[in-house]
PDB file of N, CA and C in Angstrom:
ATOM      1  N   UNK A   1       0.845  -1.192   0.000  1.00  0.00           N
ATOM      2  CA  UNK A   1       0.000   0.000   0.000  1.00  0.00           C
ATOM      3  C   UNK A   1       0.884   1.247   0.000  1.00  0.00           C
ATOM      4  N   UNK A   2       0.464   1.736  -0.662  1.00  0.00           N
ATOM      5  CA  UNK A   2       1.318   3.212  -1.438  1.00  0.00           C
ATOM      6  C   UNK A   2       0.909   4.390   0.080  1.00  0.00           C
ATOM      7  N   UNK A   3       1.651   4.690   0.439  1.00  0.00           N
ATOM      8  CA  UNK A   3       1.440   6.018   1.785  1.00  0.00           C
ATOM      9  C   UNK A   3       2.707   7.227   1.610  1.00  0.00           C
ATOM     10  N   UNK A   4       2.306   8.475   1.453  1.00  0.00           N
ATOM     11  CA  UNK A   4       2.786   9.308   1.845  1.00  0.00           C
ATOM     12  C   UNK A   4       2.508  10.123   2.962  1.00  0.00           C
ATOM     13  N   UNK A   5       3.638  10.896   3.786  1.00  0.00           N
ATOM     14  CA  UNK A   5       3.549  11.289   4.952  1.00  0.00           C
ATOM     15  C   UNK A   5       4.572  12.531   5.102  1.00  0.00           C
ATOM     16  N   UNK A   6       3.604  13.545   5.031  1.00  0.00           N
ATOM     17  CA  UNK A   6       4.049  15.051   5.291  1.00  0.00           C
ATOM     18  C   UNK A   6       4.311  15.361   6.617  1.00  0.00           C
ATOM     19  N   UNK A   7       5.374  16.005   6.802  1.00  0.00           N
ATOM     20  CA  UNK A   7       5.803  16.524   8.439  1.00  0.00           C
ATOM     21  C   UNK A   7       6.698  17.615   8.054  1.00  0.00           C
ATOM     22  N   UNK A   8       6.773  18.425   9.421  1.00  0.00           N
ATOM     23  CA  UNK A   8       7.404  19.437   9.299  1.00  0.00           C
ATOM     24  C   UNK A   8       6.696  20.734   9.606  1.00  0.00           C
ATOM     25  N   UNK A   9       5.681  20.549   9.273  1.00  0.00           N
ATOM     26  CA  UNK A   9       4.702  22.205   9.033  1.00  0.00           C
ATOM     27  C   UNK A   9       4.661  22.741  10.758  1.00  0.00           C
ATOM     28  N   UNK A  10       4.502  23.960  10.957  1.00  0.00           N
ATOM     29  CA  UNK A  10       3.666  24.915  12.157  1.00  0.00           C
ATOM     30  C   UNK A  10       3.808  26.001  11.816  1.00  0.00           C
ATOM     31  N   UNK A  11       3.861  26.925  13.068  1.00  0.00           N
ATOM     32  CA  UNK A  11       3.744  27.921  13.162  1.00  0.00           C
ATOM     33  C   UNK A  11       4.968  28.890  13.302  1.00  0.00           C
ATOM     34  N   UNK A  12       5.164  29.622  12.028  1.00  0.00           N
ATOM     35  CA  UNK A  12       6.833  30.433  11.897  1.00  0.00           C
ATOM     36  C   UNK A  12       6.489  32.018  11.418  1.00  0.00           C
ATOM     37  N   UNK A  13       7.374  32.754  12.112  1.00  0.00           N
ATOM     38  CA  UNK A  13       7.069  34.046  11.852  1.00  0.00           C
ATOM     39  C   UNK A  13       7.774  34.420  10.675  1.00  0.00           C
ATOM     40  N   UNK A  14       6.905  36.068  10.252  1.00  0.00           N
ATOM     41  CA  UNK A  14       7.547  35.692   9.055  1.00  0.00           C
ATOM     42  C   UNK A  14       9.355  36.099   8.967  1.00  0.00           C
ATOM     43  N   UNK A  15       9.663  35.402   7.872  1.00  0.00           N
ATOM     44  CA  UNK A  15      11.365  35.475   7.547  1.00  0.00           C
ATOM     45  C   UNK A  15      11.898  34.362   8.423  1.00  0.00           C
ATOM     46  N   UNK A  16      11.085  33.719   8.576  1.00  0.00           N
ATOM     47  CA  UNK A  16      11.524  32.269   8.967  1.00  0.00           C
ATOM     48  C   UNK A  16      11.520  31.404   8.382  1.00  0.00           C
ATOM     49  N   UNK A  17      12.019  29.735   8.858  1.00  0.00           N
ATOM     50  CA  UNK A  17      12.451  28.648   7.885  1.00  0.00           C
ATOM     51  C   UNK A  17      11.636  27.759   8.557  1.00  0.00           C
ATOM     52  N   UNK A  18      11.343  26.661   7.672  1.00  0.00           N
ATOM     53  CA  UNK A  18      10.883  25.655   7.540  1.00  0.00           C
ATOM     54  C   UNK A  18      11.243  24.945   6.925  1.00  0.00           C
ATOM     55  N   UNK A  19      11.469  23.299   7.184  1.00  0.00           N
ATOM     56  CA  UNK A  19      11.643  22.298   6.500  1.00  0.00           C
ATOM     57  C   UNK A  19      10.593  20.930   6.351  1.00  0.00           C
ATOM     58  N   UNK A  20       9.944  21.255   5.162  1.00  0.00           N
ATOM     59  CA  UNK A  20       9.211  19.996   5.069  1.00  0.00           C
ATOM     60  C   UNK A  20       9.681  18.640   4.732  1.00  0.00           C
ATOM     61  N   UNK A  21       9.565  17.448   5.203  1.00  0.00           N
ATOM     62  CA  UNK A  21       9.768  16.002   4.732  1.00  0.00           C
ATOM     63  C   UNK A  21       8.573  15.613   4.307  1.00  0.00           C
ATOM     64  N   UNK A  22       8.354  14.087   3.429  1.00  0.00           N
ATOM     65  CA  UNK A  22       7.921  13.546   3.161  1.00  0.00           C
ATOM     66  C   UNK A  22       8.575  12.327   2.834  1.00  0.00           C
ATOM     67  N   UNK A  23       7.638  10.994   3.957  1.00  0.00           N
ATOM     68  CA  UNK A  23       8.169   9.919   3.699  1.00  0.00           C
ATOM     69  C   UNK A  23       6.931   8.798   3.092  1.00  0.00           C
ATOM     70  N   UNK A  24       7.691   8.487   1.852  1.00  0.00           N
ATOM     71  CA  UNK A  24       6.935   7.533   0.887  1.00  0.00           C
ATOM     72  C   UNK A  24       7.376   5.950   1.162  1.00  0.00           C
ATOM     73  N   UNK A  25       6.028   5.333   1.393  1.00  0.00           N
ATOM     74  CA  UNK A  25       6.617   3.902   0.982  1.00  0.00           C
ATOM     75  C   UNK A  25       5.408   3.387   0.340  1.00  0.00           C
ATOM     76  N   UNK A  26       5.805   2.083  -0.027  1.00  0.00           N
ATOM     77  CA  UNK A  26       5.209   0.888  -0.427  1.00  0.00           C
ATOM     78  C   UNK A  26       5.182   0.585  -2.161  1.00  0.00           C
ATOM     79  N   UNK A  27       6.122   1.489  -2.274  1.00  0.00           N
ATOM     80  CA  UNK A  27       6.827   1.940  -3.664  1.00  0.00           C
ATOM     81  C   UNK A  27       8.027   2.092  -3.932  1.00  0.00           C
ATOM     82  N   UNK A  28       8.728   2.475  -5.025  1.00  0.00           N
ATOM     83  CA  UNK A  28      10.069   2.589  -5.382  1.00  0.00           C
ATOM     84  C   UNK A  28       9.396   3.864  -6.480  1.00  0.00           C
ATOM     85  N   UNK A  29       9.950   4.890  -5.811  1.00  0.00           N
ATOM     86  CA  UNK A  29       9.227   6.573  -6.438  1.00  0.00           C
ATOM     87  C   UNK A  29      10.629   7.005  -7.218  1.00  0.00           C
ATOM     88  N   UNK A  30      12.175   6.637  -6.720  1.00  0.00           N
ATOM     89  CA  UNK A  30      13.487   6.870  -7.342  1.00  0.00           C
ATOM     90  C   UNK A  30      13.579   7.601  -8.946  1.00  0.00           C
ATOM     91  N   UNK A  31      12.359   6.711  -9.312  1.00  0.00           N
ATOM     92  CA  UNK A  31      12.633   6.875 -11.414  1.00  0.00           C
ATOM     93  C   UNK A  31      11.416   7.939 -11.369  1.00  0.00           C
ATOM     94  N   UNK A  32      10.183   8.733 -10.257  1.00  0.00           N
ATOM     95  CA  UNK A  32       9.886   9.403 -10.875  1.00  0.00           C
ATOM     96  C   UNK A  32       9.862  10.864 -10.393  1.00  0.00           C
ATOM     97  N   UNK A  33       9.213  11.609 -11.052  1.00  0.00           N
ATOM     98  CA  UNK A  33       8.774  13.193 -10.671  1.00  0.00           C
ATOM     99  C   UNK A  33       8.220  13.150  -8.895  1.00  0.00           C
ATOM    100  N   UNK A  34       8.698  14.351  -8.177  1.00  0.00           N
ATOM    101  CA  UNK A  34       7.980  14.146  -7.210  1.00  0.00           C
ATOM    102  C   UNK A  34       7.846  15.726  -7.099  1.00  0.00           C
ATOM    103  N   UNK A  35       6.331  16.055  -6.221  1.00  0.00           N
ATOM    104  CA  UNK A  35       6.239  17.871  -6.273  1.00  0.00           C
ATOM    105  C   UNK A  35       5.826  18.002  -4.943  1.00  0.00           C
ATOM    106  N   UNK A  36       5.928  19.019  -4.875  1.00  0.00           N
ATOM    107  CA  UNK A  36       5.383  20.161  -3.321  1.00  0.00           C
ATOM    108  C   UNK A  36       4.201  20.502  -4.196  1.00  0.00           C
ATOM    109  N   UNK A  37       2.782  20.508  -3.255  1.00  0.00           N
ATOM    110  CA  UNK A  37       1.667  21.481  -3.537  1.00  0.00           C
ATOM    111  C   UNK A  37       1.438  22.150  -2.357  1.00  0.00           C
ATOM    112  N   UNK A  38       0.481  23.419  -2.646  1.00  0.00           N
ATOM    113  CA  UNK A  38      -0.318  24.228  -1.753  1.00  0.00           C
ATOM    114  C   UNK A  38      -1.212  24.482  -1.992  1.00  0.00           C
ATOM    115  N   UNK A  39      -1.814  24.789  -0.838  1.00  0.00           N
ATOM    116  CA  UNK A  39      -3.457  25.204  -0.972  1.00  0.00           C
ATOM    117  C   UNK A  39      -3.920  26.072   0.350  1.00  0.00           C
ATOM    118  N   UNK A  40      -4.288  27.012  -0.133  1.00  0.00           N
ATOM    119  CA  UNK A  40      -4.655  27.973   1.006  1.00  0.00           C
ATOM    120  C   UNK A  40      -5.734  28.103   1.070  1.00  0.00           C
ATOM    121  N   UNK A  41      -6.445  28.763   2.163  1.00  0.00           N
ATOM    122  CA  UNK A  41      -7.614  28.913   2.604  1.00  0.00           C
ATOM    123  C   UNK A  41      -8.607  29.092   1.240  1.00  0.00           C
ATOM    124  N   UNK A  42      -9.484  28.805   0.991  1.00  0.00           N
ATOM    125  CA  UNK A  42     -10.380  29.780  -0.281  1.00  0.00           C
ATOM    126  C   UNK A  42      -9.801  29.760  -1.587  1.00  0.00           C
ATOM    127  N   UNK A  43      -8.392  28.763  -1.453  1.00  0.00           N
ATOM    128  CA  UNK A  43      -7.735  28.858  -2.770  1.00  0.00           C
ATOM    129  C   UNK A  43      -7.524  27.133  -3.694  1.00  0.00           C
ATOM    130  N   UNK A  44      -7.544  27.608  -5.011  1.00  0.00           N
ATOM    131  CA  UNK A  44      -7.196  26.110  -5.442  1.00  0.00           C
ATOM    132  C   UNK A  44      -5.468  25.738  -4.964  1.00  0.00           C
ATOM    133  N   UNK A  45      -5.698  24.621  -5.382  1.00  0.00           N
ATOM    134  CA  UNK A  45      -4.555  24.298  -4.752  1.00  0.00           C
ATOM    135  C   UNK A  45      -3.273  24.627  -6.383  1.00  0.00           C
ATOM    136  N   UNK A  46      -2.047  24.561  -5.426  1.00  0.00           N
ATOM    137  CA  UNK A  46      -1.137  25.045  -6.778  1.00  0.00           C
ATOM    138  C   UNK A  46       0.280  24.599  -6.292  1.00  0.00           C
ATOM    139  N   UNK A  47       0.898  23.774  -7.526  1.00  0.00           N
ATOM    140  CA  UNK A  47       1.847  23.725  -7.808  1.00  0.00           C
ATOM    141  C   UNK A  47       2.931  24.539  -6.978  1.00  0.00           C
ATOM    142  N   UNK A  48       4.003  24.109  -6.116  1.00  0.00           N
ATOM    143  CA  UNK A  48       4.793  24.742  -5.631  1.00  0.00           C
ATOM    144  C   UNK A  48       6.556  24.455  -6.217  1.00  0.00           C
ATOM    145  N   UNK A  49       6.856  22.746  -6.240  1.00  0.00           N
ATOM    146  CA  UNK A  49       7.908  22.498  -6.669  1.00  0.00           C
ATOM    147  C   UNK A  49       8.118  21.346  -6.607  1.00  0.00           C
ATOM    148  N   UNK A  50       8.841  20.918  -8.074  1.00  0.00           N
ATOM    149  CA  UNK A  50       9.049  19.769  -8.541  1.00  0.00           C
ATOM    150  C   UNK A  50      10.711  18.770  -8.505  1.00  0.00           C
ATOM    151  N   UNK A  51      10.980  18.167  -8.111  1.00  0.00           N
ATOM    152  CA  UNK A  51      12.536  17.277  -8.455  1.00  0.00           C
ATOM    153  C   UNK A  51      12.150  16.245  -9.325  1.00  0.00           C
ATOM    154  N   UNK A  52      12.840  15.623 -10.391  1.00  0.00           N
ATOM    155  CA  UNK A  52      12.994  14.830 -11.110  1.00  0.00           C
ATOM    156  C   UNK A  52      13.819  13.827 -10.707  1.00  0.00           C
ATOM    157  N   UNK A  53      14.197  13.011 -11.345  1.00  0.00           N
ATOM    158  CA  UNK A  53      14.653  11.710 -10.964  1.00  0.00           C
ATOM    159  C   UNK A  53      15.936  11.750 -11.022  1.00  0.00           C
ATOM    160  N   UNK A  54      16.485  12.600 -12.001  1.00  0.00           N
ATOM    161  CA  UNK A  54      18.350  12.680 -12.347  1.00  0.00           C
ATOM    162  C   UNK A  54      18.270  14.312 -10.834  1.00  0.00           C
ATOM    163  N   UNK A  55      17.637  14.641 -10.255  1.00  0.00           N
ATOM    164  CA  UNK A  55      17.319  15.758  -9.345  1.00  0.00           C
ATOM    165  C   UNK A  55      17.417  17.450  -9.964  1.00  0.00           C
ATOM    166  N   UNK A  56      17.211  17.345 -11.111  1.00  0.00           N
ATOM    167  CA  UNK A  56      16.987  18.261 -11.508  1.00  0.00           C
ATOM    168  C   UNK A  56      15.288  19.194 -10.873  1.00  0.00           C
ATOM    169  N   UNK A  57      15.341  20.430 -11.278  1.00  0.00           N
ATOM    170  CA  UNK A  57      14.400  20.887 -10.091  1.00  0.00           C
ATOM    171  C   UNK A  57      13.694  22.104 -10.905  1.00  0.00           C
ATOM    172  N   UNK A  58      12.097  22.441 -10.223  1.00  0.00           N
ATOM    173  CA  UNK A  58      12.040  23.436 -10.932  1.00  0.00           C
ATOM    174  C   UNK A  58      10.816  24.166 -10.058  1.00  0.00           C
ATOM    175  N   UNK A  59      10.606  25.102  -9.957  1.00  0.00           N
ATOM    176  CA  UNK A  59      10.052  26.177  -8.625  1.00  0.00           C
ATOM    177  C   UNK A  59       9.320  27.097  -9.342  1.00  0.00           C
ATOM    178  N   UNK A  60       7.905  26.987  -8.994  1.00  0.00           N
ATOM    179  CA  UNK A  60       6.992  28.556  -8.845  1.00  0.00           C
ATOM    180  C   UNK A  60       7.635  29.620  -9.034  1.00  0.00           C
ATOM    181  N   UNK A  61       7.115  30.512  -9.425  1.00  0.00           N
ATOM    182  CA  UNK A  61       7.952  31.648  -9.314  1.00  0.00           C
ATOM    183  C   UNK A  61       7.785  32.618  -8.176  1.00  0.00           C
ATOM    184  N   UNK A  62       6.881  32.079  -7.538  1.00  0.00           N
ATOM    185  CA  UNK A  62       6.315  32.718  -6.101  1.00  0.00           C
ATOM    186  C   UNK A  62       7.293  32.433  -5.207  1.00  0.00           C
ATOM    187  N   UNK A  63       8.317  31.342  -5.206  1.00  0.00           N
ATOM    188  CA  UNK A  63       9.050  30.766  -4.341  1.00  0.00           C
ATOM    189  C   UNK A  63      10.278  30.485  -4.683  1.00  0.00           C
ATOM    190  N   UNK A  64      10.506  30.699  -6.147  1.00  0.00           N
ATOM    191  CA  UNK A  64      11.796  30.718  -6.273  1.00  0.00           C
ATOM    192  C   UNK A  64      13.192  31.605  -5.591  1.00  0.00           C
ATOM    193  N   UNK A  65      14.334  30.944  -5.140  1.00  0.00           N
ATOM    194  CA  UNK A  65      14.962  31.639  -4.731  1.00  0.00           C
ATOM    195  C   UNK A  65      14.647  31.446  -3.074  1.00  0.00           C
ATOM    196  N   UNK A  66      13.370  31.025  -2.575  1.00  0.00           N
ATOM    197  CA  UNK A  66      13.462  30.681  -1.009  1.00  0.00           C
ATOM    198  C   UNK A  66      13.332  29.403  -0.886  1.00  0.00           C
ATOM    199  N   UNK A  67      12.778  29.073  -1.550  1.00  0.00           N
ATOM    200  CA  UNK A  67      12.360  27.743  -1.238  1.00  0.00           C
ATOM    201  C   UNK A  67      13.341  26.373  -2.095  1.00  0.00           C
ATOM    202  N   UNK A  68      13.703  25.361  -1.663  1.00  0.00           N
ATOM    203  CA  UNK A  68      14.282  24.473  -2.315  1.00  0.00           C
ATOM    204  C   UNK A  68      13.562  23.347  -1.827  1.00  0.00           C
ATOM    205  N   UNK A  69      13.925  22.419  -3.312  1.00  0.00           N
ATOM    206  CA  UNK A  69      13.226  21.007  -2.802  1.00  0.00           C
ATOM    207  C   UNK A  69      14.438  19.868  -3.434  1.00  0.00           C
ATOM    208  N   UNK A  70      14.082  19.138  -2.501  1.00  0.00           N
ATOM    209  CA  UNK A  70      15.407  17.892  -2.500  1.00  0.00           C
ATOM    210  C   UNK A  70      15.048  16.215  -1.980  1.00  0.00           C
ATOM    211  N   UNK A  71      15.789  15.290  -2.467  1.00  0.00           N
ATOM    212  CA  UNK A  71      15.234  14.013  -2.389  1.00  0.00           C
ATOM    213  C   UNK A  71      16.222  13.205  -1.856  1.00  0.00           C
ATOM    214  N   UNK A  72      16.233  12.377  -1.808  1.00  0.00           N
ATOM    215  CA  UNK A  72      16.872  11.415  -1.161  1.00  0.00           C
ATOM    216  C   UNK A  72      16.245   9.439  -1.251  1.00  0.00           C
ATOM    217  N   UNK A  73      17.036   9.263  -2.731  1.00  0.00           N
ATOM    218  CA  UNK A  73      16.066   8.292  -3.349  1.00  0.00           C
ATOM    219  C   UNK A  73      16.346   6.587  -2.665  1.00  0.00           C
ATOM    220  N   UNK A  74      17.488   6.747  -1.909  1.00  0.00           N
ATOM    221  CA  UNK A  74      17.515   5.796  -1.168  1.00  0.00           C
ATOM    222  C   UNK A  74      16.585   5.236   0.358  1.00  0.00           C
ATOM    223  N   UNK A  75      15.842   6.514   0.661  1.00  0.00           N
ATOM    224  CA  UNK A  75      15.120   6.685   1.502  1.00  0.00           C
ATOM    225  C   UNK A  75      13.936   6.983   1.552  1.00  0.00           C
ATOM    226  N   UNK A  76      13.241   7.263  -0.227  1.00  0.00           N
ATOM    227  CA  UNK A  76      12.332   7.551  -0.604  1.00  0.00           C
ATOM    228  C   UNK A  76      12.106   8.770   0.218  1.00  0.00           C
ATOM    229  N   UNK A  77      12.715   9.656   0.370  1.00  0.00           N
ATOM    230  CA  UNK A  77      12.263  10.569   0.963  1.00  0.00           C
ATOM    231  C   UNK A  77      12.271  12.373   0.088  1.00  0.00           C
ATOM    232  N   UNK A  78      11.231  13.255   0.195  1.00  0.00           N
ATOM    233  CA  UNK A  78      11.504  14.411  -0.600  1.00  0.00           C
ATOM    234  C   UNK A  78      11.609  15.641   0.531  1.00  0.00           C
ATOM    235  N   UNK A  79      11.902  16.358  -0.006  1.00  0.00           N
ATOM    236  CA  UNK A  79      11.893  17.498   1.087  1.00  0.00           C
ATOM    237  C   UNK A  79      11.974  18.876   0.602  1.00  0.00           C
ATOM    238  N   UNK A  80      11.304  19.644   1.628  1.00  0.00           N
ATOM    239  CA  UNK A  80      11.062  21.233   0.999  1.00  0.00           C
ATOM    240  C   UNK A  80      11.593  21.837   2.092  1.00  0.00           C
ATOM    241  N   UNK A  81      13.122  22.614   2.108  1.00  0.00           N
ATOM    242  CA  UNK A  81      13.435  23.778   2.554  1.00  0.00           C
ATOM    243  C   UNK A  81      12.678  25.039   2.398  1.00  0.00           C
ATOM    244  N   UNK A  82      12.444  25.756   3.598  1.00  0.00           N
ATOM    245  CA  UNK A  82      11.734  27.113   2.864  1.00  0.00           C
ATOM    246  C   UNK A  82      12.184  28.039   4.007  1.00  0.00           C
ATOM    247  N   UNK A  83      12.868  28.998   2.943  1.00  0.00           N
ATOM    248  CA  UNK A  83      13.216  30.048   4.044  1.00  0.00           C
ATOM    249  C   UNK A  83      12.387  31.620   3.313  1.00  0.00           C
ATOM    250  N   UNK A  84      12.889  32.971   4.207  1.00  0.00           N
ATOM    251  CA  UNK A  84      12.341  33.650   4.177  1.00  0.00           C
ATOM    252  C   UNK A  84      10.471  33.893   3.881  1.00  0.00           C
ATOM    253  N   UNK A  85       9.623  33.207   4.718  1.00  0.00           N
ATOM    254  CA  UNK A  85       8.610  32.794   4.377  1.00  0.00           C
ATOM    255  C   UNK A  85       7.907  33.825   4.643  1.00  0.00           C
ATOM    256  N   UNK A  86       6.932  34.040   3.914  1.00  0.00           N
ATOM    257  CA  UNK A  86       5.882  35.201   4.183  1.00  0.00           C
ATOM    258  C   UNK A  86       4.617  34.804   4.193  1.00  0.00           C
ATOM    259  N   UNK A  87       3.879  35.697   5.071  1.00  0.00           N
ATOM    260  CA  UNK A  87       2.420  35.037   5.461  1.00  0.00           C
ATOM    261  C   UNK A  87       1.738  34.571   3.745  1.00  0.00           C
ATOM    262  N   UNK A  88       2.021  34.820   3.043  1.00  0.00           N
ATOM    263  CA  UNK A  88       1.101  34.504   1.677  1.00  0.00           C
ATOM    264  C   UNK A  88       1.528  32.767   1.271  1.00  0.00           C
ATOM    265  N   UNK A  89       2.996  32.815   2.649  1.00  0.00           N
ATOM    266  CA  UNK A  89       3.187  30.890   2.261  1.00  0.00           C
ATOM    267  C   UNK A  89       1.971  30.401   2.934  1.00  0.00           C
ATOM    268  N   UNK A  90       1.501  30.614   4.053  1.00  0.00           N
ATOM    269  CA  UNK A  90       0.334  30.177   4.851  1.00  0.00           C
ATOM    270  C   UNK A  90      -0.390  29.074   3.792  1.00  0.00           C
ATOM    271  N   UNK A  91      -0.634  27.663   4.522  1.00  0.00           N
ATOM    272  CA  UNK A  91      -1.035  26.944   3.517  1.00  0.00           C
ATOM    273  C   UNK A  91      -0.721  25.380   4.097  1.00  0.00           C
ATOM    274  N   UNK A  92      -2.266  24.484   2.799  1.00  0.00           N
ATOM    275  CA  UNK A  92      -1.575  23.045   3.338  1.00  0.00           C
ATOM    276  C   UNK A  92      -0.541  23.102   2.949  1.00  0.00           C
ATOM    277  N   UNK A  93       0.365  22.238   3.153  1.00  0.00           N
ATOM    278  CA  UNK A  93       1.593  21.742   1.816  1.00  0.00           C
ATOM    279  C   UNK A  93       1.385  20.016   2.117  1.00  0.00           C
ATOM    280  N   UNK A  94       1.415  19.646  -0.126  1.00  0.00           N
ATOM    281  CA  UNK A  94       1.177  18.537  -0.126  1.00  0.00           C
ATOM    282  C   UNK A  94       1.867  17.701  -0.755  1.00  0.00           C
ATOM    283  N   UNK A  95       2.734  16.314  -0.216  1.00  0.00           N
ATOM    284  CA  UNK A  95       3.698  15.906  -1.214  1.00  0.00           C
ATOM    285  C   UNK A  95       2.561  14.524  -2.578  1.00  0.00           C
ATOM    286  N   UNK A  96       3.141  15.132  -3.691  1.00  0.00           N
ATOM    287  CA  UNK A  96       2.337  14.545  -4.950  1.00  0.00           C
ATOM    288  C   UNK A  96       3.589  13.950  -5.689  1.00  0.00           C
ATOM    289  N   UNK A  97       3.112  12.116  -5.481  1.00  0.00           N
ATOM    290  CA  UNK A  97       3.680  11.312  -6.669  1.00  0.00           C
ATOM    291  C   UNK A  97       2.964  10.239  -7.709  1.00  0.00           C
ATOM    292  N   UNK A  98       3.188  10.422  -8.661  1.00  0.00           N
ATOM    293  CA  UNK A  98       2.105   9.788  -9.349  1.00  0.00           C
ATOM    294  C   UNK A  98       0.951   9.882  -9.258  1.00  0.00           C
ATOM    295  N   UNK A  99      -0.501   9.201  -8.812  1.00  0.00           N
ATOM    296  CA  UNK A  99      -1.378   9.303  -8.300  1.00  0.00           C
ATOM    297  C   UNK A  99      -1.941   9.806  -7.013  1.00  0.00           C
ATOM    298  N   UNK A 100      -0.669   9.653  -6.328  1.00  0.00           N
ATOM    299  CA  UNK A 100      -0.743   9.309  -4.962  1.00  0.00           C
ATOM    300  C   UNK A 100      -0.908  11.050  -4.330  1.00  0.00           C
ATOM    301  N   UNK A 101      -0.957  11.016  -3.144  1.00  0.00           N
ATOM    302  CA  UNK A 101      -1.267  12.394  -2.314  1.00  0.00           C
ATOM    303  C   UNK A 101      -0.964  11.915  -0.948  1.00  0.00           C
ATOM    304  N   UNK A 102      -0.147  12.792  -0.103  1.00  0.00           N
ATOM    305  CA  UNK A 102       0.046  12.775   1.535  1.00  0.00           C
ATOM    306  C   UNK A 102      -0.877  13.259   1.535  1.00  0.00           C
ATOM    307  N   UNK A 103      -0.996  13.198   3.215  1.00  0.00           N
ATOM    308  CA  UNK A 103      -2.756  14.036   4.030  1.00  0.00           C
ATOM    309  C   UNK A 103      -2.434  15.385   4.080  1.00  0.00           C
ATOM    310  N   UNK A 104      -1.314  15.808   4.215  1.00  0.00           N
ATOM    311  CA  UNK A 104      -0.701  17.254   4.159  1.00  0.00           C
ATOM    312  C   UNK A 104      -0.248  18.065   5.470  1.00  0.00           C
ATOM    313  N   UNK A 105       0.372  19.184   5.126  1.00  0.00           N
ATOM    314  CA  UNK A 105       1.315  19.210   6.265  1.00  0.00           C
ATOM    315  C   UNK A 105       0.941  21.398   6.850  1.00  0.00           C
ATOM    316  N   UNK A 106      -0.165  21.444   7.464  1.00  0.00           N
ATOM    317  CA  UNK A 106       0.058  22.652   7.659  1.00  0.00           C
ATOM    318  C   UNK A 106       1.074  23.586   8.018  1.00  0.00           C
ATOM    319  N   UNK A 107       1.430  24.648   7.025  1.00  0.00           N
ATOM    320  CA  UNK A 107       2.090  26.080   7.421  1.00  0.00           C
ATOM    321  C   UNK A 107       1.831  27.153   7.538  1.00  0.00           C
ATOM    322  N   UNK A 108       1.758  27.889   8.769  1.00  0.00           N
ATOM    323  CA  UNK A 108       1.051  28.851   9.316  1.00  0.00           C
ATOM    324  C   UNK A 108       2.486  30.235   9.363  1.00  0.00           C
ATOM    325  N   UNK A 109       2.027  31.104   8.275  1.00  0.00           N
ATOM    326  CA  UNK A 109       2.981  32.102   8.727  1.00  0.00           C
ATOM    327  C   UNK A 109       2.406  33.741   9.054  1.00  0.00           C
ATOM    328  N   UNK A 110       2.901  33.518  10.542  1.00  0.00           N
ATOM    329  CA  UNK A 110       2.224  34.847  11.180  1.00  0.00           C
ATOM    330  C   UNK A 110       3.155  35.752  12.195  1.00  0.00           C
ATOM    331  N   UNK A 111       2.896  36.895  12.845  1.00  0.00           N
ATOM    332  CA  UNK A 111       4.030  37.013  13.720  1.00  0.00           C
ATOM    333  C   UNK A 111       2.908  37.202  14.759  1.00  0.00           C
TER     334      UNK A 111
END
C-alpha cells in the first residue's frame, strides 16, 4: 500500500524557515517526478515544486529563490526547505507522486 507522509509544518514568523519532509513507501518513487503542492484557505490548490529523478528541479515563481526542494532516493524521501517565508506561504503543503497524495502538512505564517 502506497502512503505518503508530510511533516514538518507549524507555526513560523515571518522570515523564517521551515523544513518539510515527506516519507513515501510501499513503492520505489526513485525513477519518478515528485512535487510540493499548496493550498490555502479559499484557494485552489497550486503547484509549488518539482525534483525529477536525475534531481533536476524546478520552482513557482512565487518561491523561487526561497524555497528548495530535495530528495533522497535511497530513503524515498523528498523534502522542501523554505526560508524567508511570508504570510502569503500560509497553507496546506502537499507531497504529490504519481497518483498518490500525503494528508498534508500545515504552514502557518504569522508574527
Amino acid at each position: 500500500q502506497v502512503q505518503l507522509v508530510e511533516s514538518g509544518g507549524g507555526l513560523v514568523q515571518p522570515g523564517g524557515s521551515l523544513r518539510l519532509s515527506c516519507a513515501a513507501s510501499g513503492s520505489d518513487f526513485s525513477s519518478n517526478r515528485m512535487t510540493w503542492q499548496r493550498q490555502a484557505p479559499g484557494q485552489q490548490r497550486e503547484w509549488v515544486a518539482s525534483i525529477r529523478s536525475d534531481g533536476t528541479t524546478d520552482y513557482a515563481d512565487s518561491v523561487k529563490g526561497r524555497f528548495t526542494i530535495s530528495r533522497d532516493n535511497a530513503k524515498n524521501m523528498v523534502y522542501l526547505q523554505m526560508n524567508s517565508l511570508k504570510a502569503e506561504d500560509t497553507a496546506v503543503y502537499y507531497c504529490h507522486v504519481r497518483v498518490y497524495w500525503g494528508q498534508g502538512t500545515q504552514v502557518t505564517v504569522s508574527s
